[in-house]
Every structure is written in structure tokens, then in C-alpha cells.
N, C-alpha and C. Protein backbone atom coordinates (compact mmCIF):
# COMPACT_ATOMS: atom_id res chain seq x y z
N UNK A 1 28.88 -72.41 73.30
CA UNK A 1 28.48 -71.91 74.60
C UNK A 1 27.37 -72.81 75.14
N UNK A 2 27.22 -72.75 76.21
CA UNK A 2 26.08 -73.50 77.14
C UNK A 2 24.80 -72.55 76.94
N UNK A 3 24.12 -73.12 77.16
CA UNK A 3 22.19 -72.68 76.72
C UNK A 3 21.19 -73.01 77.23
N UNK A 4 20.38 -72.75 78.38
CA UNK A 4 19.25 -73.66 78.47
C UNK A 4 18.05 -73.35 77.57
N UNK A 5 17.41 -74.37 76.81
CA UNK A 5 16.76 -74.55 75.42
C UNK A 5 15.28 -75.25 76.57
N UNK A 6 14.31 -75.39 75.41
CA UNK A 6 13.52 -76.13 75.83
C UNK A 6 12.73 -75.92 73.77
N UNK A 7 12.58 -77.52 73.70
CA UNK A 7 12.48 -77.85 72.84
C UNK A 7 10.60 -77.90 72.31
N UNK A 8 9.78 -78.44 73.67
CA UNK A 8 8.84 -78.10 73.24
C UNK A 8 7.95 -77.54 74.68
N UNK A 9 7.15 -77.22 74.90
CA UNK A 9 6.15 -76.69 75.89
C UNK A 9 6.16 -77.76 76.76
N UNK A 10 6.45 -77.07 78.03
CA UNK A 10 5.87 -78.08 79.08
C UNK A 10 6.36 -77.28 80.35
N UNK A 11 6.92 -78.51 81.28
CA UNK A 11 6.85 -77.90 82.96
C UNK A 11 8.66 -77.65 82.91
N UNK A 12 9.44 -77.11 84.16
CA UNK A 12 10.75 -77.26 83.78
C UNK A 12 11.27 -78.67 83.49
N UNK A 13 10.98 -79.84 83.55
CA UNK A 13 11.68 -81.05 83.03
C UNK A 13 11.94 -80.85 81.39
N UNK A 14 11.17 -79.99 81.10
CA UNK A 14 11.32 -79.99 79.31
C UNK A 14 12.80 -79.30 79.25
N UNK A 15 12.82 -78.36 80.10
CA UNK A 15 14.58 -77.77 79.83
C UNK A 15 15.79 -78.57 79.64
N UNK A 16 16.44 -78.41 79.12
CA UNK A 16 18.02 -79.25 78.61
C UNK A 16 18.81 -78.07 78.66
N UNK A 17 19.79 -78.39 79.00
CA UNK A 17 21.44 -77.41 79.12
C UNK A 17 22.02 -78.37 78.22
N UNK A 18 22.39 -77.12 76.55
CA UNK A 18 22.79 -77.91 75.44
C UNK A 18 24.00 -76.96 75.07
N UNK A 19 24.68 -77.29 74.06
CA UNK A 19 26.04 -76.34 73.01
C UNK A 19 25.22 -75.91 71.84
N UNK A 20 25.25 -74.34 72.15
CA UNK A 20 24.88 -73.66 70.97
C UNK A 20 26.05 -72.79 70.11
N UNK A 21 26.59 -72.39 69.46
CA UNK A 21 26.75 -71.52 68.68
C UNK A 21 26.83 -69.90 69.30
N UNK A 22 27.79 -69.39 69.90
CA UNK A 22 27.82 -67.80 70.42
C UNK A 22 27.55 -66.83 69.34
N UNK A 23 26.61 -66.30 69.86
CA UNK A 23 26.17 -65.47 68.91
C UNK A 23 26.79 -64.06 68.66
N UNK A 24 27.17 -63.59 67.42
CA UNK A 24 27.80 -62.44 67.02
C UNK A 24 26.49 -61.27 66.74
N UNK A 25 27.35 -60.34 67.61
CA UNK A 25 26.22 -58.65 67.68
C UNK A 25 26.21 -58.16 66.49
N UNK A 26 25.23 -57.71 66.13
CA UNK A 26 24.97 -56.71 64.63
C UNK A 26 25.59 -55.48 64.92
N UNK A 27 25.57 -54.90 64.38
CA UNK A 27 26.39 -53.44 64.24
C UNK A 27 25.45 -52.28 65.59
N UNK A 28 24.26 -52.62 65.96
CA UNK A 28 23.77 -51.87 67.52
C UNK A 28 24.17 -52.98 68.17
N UNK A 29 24.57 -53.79 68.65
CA UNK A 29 24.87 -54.74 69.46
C UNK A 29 26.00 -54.93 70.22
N UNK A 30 25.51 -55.41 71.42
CA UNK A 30 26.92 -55.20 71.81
C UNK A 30 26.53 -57.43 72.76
N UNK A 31 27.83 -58.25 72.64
CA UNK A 31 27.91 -59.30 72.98
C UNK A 31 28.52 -59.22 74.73
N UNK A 32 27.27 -60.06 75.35
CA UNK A 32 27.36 -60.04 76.51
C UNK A 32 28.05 -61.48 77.34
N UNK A 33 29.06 -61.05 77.83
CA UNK A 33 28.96 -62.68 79.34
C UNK A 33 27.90 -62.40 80.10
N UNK A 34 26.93 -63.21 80.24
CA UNK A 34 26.09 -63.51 80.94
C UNK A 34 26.61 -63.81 82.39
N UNK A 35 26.54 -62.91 83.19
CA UNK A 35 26.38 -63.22 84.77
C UNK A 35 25.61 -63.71 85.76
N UNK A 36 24.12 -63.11 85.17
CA UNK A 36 23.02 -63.34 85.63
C UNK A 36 21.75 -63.79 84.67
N UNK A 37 21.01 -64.13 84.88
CA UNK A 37 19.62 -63.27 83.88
C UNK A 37 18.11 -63.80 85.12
N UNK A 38 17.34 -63.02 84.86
CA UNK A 38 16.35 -62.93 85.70
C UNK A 38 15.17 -63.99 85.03
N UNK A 39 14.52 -64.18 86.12
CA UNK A 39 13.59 -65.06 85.87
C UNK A 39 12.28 -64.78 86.30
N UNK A 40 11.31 -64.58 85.47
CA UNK A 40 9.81 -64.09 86.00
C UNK A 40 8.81 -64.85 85.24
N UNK A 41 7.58 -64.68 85.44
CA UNK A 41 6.51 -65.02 85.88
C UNK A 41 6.22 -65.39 83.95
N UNK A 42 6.70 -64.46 83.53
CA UNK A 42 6.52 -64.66 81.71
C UNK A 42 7.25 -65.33 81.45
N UNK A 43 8.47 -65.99 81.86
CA UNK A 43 8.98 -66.92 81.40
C UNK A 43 8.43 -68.15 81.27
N UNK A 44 7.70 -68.35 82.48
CA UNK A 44 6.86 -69.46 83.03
C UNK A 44 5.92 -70.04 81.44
N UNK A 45 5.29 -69.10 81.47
CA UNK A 45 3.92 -68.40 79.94
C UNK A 45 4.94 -69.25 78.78
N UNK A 46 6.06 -68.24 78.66
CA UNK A 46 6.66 -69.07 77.38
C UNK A 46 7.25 -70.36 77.17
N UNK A 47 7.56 -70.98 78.94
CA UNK A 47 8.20 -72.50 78.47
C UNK A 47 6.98 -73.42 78.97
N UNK A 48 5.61 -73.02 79.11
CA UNK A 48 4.55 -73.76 79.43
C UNK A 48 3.60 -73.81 77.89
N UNK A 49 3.96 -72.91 77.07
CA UNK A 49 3.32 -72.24 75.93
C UNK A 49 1.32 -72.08 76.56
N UNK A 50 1.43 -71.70 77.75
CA UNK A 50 -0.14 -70.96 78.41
C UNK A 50 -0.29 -69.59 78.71
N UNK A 51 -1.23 -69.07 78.84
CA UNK A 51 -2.07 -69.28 77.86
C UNK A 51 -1.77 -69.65 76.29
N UNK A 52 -2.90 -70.82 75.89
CA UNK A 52 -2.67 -71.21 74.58
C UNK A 52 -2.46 -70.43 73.45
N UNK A 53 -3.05 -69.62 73.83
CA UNK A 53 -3.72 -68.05 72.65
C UNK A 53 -2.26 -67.55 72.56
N UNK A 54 -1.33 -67.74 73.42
CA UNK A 54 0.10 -66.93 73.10
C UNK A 54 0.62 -67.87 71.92
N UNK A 55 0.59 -69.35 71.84
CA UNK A 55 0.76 -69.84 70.67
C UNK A 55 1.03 -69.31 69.63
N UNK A 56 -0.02 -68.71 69.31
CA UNK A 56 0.04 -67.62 67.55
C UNK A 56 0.98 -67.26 67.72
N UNK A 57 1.88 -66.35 68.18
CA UNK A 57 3.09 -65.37 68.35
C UNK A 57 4.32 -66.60 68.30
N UNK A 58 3.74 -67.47 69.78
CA UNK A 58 5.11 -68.24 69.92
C UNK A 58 5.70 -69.55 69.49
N UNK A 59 5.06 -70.24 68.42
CA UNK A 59 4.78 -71.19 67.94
C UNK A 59 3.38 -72.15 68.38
N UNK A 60 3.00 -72.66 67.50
CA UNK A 60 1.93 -73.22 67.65
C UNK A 60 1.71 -74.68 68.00
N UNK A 61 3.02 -75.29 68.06
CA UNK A 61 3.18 -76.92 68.47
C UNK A 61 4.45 -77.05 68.99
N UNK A 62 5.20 -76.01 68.85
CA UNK A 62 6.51 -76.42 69.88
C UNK A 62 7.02 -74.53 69.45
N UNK A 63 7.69 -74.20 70.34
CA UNK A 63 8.71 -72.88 70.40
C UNK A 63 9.39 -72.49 69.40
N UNK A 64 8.93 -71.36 68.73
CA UNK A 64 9.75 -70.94 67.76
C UNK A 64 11.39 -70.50 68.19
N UNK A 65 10.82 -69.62 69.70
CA UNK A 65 12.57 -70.00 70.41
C UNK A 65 12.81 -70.47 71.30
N UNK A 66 14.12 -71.06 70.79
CA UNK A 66 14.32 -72.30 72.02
C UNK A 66 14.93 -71.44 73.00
N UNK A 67 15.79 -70.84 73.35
CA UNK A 67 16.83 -70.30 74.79
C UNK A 67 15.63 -68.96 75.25
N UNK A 68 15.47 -69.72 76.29
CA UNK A 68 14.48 -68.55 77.30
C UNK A 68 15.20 -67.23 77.44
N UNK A 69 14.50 -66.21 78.69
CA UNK A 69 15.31 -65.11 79.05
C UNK A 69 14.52 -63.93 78.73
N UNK A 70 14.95 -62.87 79.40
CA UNK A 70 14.72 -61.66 78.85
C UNK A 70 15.70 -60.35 79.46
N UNK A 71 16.23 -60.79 80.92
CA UNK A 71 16.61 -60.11 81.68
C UNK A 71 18.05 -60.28 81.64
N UNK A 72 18.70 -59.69 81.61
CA UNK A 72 20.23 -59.89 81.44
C UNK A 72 21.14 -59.01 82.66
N UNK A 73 22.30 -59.34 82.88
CA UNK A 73 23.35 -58.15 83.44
C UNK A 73 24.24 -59.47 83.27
N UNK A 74 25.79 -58.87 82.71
CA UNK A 74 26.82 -59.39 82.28
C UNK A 74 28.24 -58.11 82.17
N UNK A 75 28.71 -58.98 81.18
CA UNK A 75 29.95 -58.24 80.96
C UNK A 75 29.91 -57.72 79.78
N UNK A 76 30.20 -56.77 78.87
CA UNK A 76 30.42 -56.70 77.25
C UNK A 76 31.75 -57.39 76.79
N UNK A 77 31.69 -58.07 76.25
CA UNK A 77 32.48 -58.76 75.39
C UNK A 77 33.32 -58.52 74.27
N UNK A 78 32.28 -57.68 73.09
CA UNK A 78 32.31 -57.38 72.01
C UNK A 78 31.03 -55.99 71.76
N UNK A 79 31.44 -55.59 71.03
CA UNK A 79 30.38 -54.23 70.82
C UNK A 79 30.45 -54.37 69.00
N UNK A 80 29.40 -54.10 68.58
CA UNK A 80 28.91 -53.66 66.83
C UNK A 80 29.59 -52.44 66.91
N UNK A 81 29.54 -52.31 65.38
CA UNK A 81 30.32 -51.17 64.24
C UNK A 81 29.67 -49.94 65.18
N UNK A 82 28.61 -49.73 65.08
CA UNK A 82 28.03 -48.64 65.67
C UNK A 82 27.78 -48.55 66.72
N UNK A 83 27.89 -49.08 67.69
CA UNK A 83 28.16 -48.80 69.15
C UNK A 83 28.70 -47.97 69.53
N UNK A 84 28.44 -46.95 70.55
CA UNK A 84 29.36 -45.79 70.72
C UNK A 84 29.51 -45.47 72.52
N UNK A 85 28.30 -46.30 73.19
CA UNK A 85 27.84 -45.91 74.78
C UNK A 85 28.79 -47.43 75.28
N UNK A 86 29.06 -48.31 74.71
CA UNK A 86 29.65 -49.32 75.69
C UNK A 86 31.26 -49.97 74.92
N UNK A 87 31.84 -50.38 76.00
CA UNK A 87 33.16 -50.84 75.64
C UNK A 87 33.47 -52.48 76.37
N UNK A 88 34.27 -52.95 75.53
CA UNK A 88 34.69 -54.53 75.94
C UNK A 88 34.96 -54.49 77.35
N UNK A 89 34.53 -55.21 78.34
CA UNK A 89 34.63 -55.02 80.13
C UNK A 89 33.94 -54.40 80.71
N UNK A 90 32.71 -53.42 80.37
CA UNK A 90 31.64 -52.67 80.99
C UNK A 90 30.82 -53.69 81.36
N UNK A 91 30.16 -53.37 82.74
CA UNK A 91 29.39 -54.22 83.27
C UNK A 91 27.94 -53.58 82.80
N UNK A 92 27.04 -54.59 82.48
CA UNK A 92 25.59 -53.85 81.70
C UNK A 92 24.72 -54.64 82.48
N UNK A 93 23.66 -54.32 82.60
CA UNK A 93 21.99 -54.77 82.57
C UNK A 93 21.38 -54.31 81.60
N UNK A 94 20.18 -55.11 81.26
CA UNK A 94 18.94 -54.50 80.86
C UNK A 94 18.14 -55.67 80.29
N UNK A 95 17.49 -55.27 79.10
CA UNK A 95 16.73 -56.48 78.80
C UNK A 95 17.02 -56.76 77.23
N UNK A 96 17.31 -58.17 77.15
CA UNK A 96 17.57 -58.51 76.00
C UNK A 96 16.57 -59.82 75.58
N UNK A 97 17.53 -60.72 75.06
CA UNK A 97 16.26 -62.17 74.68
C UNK A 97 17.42 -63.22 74.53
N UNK A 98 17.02 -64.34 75.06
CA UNK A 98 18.02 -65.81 74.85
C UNK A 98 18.97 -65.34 75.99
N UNK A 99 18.51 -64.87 76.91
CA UNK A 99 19.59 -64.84 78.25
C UNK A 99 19.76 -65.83 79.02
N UNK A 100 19.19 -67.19 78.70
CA UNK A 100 18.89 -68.19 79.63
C UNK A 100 20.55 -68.91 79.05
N UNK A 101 21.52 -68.26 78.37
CA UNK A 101 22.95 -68.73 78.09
C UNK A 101 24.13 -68.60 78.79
N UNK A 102 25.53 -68.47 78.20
CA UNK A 102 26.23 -67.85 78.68
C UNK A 102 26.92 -66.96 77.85
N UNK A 103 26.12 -66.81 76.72
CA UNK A 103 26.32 -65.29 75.97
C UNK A 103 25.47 -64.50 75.61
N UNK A 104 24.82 -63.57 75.12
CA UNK A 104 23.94 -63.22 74.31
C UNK A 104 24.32 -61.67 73.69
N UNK A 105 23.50 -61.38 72.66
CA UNK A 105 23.51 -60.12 71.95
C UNK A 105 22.26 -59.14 72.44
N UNK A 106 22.92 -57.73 72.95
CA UNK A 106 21.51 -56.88 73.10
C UNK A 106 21.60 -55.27 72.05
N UNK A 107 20.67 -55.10 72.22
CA UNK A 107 20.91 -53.69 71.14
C UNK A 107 21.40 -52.41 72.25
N UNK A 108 22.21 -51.76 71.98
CA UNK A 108 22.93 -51.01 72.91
C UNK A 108 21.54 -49.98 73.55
N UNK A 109 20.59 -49.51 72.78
CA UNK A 109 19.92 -48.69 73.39
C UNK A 109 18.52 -49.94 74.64
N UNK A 110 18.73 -51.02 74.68
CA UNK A 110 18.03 -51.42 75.73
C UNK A 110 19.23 -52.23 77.46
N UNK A 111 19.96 -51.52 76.73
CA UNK A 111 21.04 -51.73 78.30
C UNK A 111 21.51 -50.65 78.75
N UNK A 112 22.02 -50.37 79.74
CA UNK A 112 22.76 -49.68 80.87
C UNK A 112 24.02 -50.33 81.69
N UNK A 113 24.74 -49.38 81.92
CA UNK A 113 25.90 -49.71 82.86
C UNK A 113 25.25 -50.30 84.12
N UNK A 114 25.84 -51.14 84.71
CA UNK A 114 25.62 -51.58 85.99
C UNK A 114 25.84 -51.02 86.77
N UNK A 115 25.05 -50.27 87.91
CA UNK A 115 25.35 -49.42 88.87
C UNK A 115 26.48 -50.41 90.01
N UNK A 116 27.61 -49.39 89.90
CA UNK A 116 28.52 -50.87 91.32
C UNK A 116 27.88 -50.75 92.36
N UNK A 117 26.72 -50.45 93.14
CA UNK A 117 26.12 -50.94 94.44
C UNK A 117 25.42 -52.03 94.57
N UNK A 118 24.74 -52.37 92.83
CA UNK A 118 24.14 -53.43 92.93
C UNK A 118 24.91 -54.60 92.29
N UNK A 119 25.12 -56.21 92.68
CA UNK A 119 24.87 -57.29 92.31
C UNK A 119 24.81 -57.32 90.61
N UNK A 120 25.39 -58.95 90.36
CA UNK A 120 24.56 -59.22 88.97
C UNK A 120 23.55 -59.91 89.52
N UNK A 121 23.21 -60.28 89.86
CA UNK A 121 21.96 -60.76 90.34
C UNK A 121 20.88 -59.53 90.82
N UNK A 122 21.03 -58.51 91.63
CA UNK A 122 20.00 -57.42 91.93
C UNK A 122 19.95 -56.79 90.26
N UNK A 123 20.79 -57.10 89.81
CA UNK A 123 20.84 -55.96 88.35
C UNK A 123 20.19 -56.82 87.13
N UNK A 124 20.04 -57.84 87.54
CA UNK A 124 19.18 -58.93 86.22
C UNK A 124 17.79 -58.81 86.79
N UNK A 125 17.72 -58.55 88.27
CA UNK A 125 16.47 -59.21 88.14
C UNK A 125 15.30 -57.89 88.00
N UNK A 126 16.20 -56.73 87.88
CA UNK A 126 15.42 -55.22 87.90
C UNK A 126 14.61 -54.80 86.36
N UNK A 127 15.82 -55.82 85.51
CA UNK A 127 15.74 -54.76 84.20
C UNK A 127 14.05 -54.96 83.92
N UNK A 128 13.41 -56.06 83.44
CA UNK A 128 12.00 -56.10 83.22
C UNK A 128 11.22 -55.98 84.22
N UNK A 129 11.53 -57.08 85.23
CA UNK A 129 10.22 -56.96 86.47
C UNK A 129 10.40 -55.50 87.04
N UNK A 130 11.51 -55.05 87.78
CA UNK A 130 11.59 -53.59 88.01
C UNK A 130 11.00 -52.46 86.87
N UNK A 131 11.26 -52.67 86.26
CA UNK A 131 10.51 -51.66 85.27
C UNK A 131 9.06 -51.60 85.12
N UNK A 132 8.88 -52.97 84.90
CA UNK A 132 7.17 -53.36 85.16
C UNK A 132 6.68 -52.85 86.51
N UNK A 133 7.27 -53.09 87.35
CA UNK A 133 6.68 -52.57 88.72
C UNK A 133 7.02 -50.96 88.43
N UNK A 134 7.87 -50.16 88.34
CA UNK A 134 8.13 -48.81 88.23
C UNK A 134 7.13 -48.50 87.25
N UNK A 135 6.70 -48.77 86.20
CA UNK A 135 5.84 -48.21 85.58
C UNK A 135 4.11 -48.34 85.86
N UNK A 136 4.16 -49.36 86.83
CA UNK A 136 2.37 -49.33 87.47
C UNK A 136 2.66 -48.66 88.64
N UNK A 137 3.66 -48.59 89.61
CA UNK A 137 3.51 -47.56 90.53
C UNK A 137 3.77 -46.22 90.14
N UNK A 138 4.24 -45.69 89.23
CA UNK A 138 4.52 -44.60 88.99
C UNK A 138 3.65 -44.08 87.77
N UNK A 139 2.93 -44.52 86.63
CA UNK A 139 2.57 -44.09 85.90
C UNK A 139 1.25 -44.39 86.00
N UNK A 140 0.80 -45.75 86.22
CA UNK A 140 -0.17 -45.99 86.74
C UNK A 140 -1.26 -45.62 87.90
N UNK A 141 -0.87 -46.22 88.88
CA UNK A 141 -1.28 -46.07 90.18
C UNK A 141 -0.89 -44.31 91.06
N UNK A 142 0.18 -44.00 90.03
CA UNK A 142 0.77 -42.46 90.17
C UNK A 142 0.90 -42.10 91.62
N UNK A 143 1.67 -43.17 92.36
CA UNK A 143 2.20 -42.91 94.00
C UNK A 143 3.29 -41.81 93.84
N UNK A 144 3.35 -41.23 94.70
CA UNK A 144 3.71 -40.09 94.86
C UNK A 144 4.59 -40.27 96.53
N UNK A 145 5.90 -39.30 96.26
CA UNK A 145 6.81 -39.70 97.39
C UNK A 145 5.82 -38.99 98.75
N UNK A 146 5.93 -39.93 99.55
CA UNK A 146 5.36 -39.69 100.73
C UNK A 146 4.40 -40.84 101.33
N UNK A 147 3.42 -41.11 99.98
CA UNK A 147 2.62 -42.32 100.02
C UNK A 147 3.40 -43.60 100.52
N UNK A 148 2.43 -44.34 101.13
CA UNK A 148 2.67 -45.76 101.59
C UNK A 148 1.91 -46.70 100.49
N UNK A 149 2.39 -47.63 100.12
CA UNK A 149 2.14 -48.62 99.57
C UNK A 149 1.74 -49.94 99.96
């Protein structure tokens, strides 16, 4: 499968579109076609490796992982032994890791069906940043229907 990798820290010139290896789902997993995947502001963090201090976690002289991503909406492909909420041809979002491909594996309890009103594209780009925003306006900041923002 196709992949965009980035081998060590830097600006996007460090990215390469390389052949990886499709990865097979564990038994919560279910294997996605990648339609979309979203792109935010933390991605930036991890293929710049800045702040430095994230280092510790993410390697300390070059990326422990190479294929970016976090945000996904695709197709299911394949589903694990224990899968029971999704089937081969369901359209999903949510958030997984190494979505910057054209496959990836997510654990069935961090995806959802794709609502058909939205896009793969409106539906990749909701799962993290939307959530992030839903959870400081709503839990946070605790706006309340009526309020203006």
C-alpha cells in the first residue's frame, strides 16, 4: 500500500509517499480503505518533532513512527475475530493512528458509522479536532444552547 512516512523531523519536504506492507486488524480491529484522514495542528508537533520535550514519547533523534495521522473515515475492509458493531463495506470515521495511508487498522470501539449527510472528508476531519472542540465548548467553557459564541 502507499504511505506517507517521514523518516526524520523536519518541515513537510521530509515527507516521502513510500510501499508499506497493509496492515492486518487484531481481533478488536477492524481494516480500513482510507478515504480521507484529517490533518491538524498536532500533526504539525509530530512531523516537526516541536516542542522538543515531545521527543521523550516520540523518539528522540528521528520518529519512532513513521506514517502520520490520527483522523480517519474510510471503508471497512476486513473486521477482527471479535468485532461485532462493523461489517466489510460500512463506511466509518473516527480516530485511529498511521492514517496518513491507504489502509489502516482501528479498534472497533474508537470508530463510528459514517453519518450519509456528511462527506469523507467532513467525517475525517471531525473525529479528533471536532471532538476537541466539542469537549472545550461543552464541558469546558459549558455553552449552553442559546448562547452565542
Amino acid at each position: 500500500m502507499k504511505a506517507v512516512i517521514h523518516s526524520q523531523y523536519g518541515n513537510p519536504e521530509a515527507l516521502q509517499v513510500t510501499t508499506l506492507e497493509r496492515p492486518v486488524p487484531q481481533k478488536n480491529q477492524v481494516l480500513i480503505r482510507v478515504k480521507a484522514a484529517g490533518l491538524d495542528y498536532g500533526q504539525w508537533h509530530l512531523m516537526s518533532g516541536k516542542p522538543y520535550a515531545m521527543r521523550l514519547a516520540t523518539g528522540l533523534t528521528k520518529p519512532k513512527q513513521r506514517v502520520l495521522g490520527m483522523d480517519v473515515s474510510g471503508v471497512v475492509e476486513a473486521v477482527g475475530a471479535e468485532v461485532t458493531r462493523f461489517k466489510v463495506g460500512d463506511a466509518v470515521f473516527g480516530a485511529s493512528s498511521r492514517t496518513f495511508a491507504e489502509f489502516t487498522c482501528a479498534r472497533e470501539d474508537q470508530i463510528c458509522l459514517k453519518p450519509e449527510r456528511l462527506s469523507f472528508e467532513q467525517a475525517a476531519a471531525s473525529a479528533v479536532s471536532g471532538v476537541t472542540a466539542l469537549i472545550g465548548l461543552r464541558d469546558v467553557a459549558k455553552v449552553k444552547p442559546g448562547q452565542s459564541v
